[in-house]
C-alpha atoms as a PDB file:
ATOM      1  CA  UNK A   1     -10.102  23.379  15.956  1.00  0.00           C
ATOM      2  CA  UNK A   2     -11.521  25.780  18.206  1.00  0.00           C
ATOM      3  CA  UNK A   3     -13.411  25.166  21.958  1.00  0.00           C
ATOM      4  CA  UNK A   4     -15.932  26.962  23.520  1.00  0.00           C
ATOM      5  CA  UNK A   5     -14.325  26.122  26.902  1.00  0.00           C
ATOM      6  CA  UNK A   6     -10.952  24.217  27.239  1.00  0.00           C
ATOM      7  CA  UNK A   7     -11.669  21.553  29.795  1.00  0.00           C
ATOM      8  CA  UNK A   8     -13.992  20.239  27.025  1.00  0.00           C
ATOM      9  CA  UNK A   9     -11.251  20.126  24.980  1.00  0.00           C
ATOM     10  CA  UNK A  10      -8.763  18.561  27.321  1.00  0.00           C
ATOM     11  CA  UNK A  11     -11.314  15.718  28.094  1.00  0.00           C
ATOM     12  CA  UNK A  12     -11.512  15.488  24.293  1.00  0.00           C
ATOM     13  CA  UNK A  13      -8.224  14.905  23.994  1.00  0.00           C
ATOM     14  CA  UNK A  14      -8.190  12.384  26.720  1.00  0.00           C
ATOM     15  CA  UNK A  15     -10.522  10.658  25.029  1.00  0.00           C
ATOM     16  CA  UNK A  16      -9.159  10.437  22.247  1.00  0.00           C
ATOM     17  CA  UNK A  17      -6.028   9.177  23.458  1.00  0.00           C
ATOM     18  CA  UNK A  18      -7.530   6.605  25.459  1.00  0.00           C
ATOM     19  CA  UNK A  19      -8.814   5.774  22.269  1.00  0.00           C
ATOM     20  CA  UNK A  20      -5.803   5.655  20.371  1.00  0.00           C
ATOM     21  CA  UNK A  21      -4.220   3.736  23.505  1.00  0.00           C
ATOM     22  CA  UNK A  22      -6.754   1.176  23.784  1.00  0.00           C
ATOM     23  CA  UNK A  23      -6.692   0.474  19.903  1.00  0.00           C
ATOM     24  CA  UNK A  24      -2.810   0.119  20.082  1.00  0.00           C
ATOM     25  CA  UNK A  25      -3.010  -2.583  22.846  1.00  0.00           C
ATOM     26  CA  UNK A  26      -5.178  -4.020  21.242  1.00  0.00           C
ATOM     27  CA  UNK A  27      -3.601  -4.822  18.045  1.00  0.00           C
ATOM     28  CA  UNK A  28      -0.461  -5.536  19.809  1.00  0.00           C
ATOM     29  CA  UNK A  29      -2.561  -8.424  22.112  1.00  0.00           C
ATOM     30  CA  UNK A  30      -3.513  -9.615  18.201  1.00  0.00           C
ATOM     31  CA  UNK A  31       0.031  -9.474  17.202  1.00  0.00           C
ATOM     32  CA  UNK A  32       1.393 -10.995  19.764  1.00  0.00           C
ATOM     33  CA  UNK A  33      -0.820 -13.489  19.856  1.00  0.00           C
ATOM     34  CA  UNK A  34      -0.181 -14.392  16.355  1.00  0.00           C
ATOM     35  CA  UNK A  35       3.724 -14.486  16.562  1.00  0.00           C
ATOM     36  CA  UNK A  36       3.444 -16.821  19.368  1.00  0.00           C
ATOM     37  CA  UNK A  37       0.937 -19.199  17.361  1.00  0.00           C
ATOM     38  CA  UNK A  38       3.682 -19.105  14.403  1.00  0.00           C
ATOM     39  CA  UNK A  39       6.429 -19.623  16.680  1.00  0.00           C
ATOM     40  CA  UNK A  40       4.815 -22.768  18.974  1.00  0.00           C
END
């Protein structure tokens, strides 16, 4: 993947680990939410 200028790319790749963060939090919240429903 190529860039015209790298700080686009860096914020791209902040982005798209904020992404990839957020979505991982979020299923965890899920999970965890589940497991404790199961386990009440």
């Amino acid at each position: 993947m190529r860039c015209k200028n790298s700080s686009n790319c860096i914020f791209d790749l902040i982005n798209k680990i904020n992404v990839f963060i957020l979505e991982c939090s979020f299923t965890n919240v899920i999970l965890n939410s589940q497991v404790s429903t199961v386990s009440t």
